[in-house]
C-alpha atoms as a PDB file:
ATOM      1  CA  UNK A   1     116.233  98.995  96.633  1.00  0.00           C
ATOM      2  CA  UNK A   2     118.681 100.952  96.420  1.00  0.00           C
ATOM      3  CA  UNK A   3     122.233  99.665  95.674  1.00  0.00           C
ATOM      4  CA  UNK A   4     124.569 103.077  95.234  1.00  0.00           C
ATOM      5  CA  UNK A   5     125.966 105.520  97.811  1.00  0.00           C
ATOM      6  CA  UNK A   6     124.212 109.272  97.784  1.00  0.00           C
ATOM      7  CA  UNK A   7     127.557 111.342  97.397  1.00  0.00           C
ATOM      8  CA  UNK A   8     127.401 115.024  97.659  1.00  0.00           C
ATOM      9  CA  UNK A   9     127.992 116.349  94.281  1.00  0.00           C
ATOM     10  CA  UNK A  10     129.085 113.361  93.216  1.00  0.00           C
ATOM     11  CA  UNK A  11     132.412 113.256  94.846  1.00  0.00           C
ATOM     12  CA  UNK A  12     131.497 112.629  98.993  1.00  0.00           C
ATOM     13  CA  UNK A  13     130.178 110.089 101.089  1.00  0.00           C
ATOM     14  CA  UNK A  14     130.468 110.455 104.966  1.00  0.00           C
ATOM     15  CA  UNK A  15     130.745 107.050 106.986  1.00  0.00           C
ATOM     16  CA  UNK A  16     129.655 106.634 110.538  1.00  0.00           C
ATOM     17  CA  UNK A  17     128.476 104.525 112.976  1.00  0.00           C
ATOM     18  CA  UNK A  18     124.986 104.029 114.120  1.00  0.00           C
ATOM     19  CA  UNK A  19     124.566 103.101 118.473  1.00  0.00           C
ATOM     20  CA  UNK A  20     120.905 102.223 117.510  1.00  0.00           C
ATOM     21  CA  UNK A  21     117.633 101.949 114.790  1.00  0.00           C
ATOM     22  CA  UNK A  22     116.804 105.533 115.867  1.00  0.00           C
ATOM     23  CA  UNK A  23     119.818 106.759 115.722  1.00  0.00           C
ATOM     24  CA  UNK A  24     120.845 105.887 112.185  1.00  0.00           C
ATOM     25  CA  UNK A  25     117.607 107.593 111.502  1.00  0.00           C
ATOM     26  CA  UNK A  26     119.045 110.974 112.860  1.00  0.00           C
ATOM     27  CA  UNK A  27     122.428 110.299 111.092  1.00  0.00           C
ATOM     28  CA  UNK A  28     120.752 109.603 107.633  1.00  0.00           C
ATOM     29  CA  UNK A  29     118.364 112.998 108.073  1.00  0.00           C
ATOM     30  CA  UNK A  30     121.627 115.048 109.633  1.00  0.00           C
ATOM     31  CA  UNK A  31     123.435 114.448 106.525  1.00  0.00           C
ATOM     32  CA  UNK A  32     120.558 114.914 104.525  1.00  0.00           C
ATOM     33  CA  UNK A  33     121.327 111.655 102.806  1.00  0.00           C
ATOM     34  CA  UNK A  34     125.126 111.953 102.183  1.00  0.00           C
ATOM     35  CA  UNK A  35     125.880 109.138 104.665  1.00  0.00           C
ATOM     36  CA  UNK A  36     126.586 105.383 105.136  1.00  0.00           C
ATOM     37  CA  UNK A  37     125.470 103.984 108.460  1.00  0.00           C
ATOM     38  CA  UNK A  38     127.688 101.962 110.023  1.00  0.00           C
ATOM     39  CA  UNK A  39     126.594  98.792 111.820  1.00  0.00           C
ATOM     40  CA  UNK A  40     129.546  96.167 113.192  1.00  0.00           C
ATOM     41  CA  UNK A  41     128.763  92.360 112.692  1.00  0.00           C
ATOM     42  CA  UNK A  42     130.879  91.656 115.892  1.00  0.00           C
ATOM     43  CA  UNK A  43     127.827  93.058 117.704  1.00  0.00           C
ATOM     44  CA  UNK A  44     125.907  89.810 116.456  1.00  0.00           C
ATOM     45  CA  UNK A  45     126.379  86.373 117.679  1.00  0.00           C
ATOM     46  CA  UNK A  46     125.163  84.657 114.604  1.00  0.00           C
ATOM     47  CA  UNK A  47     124.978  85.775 110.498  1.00  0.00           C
ATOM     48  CA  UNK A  48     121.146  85.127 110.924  1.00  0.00           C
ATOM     49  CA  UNK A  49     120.620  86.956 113.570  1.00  0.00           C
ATOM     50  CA  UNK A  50     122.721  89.538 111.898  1.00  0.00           C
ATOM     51  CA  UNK A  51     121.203  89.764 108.424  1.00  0.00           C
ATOM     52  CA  UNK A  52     117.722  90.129 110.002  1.00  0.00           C
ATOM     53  CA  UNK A  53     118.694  93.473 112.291  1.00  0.00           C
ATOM     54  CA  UNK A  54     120.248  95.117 109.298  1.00  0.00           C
ATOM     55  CA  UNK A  55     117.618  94.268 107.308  1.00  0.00           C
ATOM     56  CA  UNK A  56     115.310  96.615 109.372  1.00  0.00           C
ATOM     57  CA  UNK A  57     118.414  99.054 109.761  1.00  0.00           C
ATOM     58  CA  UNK A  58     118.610  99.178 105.975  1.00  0.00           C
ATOM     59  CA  UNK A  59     114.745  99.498 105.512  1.00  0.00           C
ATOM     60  CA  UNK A  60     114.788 102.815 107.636  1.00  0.00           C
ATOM     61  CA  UNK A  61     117.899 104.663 105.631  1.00  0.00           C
ATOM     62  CA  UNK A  62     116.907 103.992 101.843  1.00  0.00           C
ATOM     63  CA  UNK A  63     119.353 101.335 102.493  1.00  0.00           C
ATOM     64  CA  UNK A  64     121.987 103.447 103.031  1.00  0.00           C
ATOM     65  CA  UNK A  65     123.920 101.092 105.182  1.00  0.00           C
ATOM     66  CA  UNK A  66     127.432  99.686 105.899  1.00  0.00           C
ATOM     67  CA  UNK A  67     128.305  96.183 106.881  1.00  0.00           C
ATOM     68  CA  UNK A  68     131.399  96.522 109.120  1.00  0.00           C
ATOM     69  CA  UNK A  69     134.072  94.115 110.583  1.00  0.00           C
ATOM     70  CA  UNK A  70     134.433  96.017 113.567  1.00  0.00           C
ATOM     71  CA  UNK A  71     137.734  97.835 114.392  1.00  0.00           C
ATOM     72  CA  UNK A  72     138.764  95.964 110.953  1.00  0.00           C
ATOM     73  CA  UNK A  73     139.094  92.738 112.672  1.00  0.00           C
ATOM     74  CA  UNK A  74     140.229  90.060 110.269  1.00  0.00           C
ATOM     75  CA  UNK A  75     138.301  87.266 111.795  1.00  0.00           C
ATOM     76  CA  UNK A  76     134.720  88.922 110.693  1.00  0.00           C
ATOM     77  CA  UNK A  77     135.561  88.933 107.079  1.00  0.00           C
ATOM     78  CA  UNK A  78     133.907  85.386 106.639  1.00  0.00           C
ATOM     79  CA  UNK A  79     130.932  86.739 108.466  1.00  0.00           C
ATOM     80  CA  UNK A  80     130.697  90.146 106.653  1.00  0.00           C
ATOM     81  CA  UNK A  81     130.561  88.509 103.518  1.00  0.00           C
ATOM     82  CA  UNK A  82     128.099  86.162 104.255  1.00  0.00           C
ATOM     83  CA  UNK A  83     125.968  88.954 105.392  1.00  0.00           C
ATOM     84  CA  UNK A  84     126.265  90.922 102.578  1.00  0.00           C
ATOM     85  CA  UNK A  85     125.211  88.593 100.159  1.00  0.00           C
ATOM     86  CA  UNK A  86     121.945  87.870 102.081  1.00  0.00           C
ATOM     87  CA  UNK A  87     120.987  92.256 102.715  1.00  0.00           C
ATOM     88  CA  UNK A  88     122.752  93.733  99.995  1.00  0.00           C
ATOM     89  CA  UNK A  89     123.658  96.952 101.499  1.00  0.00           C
ATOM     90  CA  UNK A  90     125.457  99.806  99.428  1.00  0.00           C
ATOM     91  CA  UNK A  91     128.103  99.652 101.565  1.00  0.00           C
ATOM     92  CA  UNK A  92     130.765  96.881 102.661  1.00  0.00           C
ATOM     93  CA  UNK A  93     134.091  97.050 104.920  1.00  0.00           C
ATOM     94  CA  UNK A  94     136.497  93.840 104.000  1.00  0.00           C
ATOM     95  CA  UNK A  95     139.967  93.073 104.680  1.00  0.00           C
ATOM     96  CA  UNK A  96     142.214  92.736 101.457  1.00  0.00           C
ATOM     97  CA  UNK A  97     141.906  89.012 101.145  1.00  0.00           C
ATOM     98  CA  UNK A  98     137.920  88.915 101.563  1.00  0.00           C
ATOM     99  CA  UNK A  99     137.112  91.667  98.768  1.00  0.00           C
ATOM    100  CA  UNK A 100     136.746  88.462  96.139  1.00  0.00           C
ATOM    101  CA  UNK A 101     134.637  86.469  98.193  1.00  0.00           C
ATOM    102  CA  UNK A 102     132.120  90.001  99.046  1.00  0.00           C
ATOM    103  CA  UNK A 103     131.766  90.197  95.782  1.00  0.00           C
ATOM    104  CA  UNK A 104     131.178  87.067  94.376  1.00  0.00           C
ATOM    105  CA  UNK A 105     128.130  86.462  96.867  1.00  0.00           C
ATOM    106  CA  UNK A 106     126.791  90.357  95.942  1.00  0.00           C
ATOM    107  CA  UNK A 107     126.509  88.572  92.506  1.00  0.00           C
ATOM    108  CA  UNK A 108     126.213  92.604  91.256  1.00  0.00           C
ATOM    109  CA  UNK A 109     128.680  95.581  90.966  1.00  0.00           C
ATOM    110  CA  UNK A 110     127.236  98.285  92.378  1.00  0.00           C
ATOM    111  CA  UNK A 111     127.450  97.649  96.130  1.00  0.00           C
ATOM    112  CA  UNK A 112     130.858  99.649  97.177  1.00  0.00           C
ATOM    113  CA  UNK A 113     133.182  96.773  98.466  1.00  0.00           C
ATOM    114  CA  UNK A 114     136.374  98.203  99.923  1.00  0.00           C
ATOM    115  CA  UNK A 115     139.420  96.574 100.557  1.00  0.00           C
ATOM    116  CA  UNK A 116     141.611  97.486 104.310  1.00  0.00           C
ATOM    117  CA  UNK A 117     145.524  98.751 103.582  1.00  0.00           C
ATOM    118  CA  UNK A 118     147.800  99.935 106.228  1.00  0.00           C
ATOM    119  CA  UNK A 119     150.432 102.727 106.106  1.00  0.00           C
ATOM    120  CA  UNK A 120     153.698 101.338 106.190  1.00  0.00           C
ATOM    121  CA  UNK A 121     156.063 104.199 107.135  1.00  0.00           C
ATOM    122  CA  UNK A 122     156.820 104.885 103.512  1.00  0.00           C
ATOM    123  CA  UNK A 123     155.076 106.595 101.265  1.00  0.00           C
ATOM    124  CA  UNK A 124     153.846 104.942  98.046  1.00  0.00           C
ATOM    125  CA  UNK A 125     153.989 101.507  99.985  1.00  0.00           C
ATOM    126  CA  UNK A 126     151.185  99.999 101.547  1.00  0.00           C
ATOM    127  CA  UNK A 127     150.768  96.385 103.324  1.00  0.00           C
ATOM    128  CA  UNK A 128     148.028  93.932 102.285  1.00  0.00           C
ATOM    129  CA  UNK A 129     148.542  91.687 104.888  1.00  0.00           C
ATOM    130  CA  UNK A 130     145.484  92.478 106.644  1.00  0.00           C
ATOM    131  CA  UNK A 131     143.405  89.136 106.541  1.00  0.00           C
ATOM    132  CA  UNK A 132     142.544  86.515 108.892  1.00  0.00           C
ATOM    133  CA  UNK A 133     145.795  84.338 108.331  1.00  0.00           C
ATOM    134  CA  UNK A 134     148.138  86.874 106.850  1.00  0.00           C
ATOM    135  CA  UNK A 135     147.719  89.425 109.180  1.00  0.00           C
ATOM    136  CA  UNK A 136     149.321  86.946 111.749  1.00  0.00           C
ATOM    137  CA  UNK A 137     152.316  86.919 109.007  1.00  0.00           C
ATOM    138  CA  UNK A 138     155.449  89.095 108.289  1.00  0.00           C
ATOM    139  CA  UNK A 139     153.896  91.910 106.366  1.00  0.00           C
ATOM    140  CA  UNK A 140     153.526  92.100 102.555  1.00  0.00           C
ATOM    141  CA  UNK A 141     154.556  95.637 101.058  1.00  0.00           C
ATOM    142  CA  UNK A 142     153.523  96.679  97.995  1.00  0.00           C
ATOM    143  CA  UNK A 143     153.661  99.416  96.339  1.00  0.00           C
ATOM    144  CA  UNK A 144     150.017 101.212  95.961  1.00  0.00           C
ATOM    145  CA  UNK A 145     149.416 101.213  92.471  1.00  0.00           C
ATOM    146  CA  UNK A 146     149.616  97.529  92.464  1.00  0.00           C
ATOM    147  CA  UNK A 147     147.722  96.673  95.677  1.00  0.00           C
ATOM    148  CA  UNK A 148     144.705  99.222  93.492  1.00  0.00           C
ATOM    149  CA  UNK A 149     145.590  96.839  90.424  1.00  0.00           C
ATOM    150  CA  UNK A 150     144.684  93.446  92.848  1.00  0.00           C
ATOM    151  CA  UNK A 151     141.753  94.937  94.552  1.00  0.00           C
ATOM    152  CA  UNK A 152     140.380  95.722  90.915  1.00  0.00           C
ATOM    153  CA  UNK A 153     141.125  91.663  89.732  1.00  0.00           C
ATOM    154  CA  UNK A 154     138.782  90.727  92.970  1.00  0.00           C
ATOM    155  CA  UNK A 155     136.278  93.397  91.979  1.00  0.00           C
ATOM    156  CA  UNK A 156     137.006  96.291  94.869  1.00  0.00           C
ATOM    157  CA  UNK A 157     135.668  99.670  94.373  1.00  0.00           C
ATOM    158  CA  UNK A 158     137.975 101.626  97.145  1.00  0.00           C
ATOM    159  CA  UNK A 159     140.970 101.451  99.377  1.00  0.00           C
ATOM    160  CA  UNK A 160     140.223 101.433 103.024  1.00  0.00           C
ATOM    161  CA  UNK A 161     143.236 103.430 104.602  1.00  0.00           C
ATOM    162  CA  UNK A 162     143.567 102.345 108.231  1.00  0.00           C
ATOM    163  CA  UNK A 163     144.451 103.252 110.184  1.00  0.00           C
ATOM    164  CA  UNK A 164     145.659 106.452 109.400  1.00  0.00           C
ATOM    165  CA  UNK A 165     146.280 107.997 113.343  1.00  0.00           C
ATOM    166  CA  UNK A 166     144.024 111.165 111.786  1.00  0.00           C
ATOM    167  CA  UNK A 167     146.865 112.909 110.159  1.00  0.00           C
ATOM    168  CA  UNK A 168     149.825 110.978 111.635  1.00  0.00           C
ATOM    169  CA  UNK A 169     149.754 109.266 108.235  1.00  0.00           C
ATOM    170  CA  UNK A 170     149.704 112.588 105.918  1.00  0.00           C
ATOM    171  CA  UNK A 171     152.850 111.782 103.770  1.00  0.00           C
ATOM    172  CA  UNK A 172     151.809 108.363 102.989  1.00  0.00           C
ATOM    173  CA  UNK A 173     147.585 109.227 102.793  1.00  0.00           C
ATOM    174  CA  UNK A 174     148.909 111.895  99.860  1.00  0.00           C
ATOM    175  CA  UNK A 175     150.794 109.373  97.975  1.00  0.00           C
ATOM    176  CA  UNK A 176     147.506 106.753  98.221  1.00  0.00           C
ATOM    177  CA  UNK A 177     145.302 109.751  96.913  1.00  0.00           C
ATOM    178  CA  UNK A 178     147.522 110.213  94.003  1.00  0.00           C
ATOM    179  CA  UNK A 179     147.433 106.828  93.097  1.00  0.00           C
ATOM    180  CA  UNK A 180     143.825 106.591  93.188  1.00  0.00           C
ATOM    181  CA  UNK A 181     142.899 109.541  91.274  1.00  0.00           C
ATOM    182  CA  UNK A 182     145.531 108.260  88.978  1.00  0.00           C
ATOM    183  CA  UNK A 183     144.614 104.760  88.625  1.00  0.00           C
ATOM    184  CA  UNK A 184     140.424 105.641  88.825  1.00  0.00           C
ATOM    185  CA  UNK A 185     139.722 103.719  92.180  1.00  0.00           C
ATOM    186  CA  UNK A 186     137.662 105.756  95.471  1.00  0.00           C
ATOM    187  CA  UNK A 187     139.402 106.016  98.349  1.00  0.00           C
ATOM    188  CA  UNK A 188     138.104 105.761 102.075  1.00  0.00           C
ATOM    189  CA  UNK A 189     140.510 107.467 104.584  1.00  0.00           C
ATOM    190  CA  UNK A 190     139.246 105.754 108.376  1.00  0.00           C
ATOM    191  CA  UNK A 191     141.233 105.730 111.826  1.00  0.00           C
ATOM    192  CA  UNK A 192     141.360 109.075 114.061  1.00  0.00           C
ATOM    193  CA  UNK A 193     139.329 111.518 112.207  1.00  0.00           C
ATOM    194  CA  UNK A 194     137.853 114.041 113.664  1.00  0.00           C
ATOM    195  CA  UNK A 195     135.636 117.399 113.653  1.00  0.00           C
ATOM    196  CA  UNK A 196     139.449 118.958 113.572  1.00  0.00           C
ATOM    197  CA  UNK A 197     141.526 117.159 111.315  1.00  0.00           C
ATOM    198  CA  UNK A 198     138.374 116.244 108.873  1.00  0.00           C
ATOM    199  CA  UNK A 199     138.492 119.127 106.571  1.00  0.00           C
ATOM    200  CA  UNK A 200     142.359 118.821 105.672  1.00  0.00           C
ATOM    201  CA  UNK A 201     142.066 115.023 105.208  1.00  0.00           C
ATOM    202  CA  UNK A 202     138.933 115.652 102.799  1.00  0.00           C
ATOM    203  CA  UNK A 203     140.975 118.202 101.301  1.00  0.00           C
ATOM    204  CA  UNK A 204     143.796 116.485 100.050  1.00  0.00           C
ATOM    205  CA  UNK A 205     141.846 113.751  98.151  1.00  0.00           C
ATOM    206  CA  UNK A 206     139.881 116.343  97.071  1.00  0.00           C
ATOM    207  CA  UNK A 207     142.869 118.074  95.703  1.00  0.00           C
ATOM    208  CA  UNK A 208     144.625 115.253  94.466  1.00  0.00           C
ATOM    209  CA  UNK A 209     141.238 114.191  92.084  1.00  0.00           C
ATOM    210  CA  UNK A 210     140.264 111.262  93.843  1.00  0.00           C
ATOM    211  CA  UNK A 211     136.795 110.719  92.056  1.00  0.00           C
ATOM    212  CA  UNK A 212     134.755 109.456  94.878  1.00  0.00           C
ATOM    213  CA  UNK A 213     136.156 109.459  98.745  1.00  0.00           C
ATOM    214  CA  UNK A 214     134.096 107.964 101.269  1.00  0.00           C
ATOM    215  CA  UNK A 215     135.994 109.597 104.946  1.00  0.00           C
ATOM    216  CA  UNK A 216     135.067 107.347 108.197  1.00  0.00           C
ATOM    217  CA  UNK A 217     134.638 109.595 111.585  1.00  0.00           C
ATOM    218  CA  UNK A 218     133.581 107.173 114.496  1.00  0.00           C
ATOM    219  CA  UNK A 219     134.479 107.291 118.010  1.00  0.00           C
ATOM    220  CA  UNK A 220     135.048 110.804 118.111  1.00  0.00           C
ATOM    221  CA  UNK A 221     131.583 111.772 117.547  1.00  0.00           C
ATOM    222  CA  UNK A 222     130.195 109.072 119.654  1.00  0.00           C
ATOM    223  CA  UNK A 223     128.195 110.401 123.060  1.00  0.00           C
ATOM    224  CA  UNK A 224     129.895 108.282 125.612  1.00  0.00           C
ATOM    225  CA  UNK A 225     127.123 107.748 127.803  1.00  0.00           C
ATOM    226  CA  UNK A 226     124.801 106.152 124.919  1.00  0.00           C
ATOM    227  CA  UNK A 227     126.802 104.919 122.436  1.00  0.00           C
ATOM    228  CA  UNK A 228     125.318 107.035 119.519  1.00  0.00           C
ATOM    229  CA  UNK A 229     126.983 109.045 117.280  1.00  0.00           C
ATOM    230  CA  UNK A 230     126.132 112.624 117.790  1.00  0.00           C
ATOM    231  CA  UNK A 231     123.671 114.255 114.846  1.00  0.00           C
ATOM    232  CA  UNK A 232     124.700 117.716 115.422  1.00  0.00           C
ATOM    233  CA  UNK A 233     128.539 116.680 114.636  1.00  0.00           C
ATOM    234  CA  UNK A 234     127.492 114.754 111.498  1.00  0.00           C
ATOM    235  CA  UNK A 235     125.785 118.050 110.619  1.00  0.00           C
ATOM    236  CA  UNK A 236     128.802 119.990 111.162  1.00  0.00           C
ATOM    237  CA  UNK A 237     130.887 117.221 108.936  1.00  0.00           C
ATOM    238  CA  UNK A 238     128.355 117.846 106.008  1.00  0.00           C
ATOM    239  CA  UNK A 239     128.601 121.688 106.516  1.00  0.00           C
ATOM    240  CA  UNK A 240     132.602 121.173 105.960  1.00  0.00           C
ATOM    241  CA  UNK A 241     131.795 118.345 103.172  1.00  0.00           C
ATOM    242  CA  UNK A 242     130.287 121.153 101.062  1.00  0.00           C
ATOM    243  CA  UNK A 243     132.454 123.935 101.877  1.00  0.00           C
ATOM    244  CA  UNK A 244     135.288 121.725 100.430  1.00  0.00           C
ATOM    245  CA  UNK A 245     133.209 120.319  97.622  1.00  0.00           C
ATOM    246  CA  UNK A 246     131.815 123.923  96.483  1.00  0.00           C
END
């Protein structure tokens, strides 16, 4: 099984969400690998029922799959970890405070465990409070490089930026890419991205020398009327992945 992301070139991973088995199939083949499929554990009523679905998810995309909260709600962190541990997908979305507790039941250090951060308004300052119980507190700042330093003591691979408004955010989204390439940590930009604004935000992680960046697009390449996210735009954000690579 395996445990790593395929990144193009070694530098990018597309994210998106999967409406069904057949259609994280198309995903996975549109981006010719370069992809982790999204599937929410909010859609599940139980962790069993959960860990068996993915498991068949997983078996059909070389396990190329993504164990989300679901709109980064705190209250799933619990139940994403306790999923992960069980499928071991090469993917897992987790709020600040649950990055430890991902990786501790992974028990290995290849799985790609981010940790959520918010823009703040300032640049170089991002808030942590984005867990269960802390979310419902006054916010914590912090400045970036140390909120990178804290996800690295609970074992965290990336920053999840979110949500970034697509490029409301652009000020503060530079200053986060900076820091990462600085301080060797992947960063995943999520929240409003589109077919539009996809290429500049890819671009200026790119630029900065953010090593790996893993971009989530969801709702808007997701068909309405099914649910699914649409192959032929995940094709088009490849085609703009590797004119931006080279």
């Amino acid at each position: 099984m395996t445990l790593t992301p395929n990144f193009y070139k070694d530098r990018v991973c597309l994210n998106v969400l999967a409406g069904s088995k057949a259609n994280a199939q198309a995903i996975w083949q549109a981006a010719e690998g370069h992809v982790l499929v999204g599937v929410l554990s909010k859609n599940y009523p139980s962790v069993a029922s959960a860990i068996e679905d993915m498991r068949e998810y997983a078996a059909l995309i070389d396990n190329a799959l993504s164990v989300g909260l679901g709109a980064g709600d705190p209250r799933q962190s619990a139940m994403v970890s306790a999923i992960s541990g069980e499928v071991q997908p090469q993917h897992v979305n987790q709020v600040f405070t649950g990055v430890g507790a991902s990786r501790a039941l992974l028990g290995q250090s290849q799985t790609v465990v981010n940790g959520l951060v918010s823009p703040t308004g300032t640049p170089g300052m991002v808030k942590i409070s984005t867990g269960p119980l802390s979310s419902q507190t006054p916010d914590a700042i912090v400045p970036v490089e140390t909120a990178i330093a804290m996800l690295k003591d609970m074992g965290g691979s990336s920053i999840k930026y979110f949500p970034m408004g697509g490029l409301q955010a652009i000020d503060e989204f530079k200053a986060v890419a900076q820091a990462c390439a600085q301080h060797d940590f992947w960063l995943e930009p999520t929240g409003g991205i589109d077919l539009e604004n996809f290429e500049p935000i890819l671009q200026i992680a790119l630029d900065a020398g953010v090593s790996k960046i893993i971009p989530h697009i969801y709702s808007s390449i997701i068909d309405k009327q099914s649910g699914n996210t649409r192959p032929e735009d995940v094709k088009t954000l490849l085609a703009i992945t590797k004119k931006c690579v080279g």
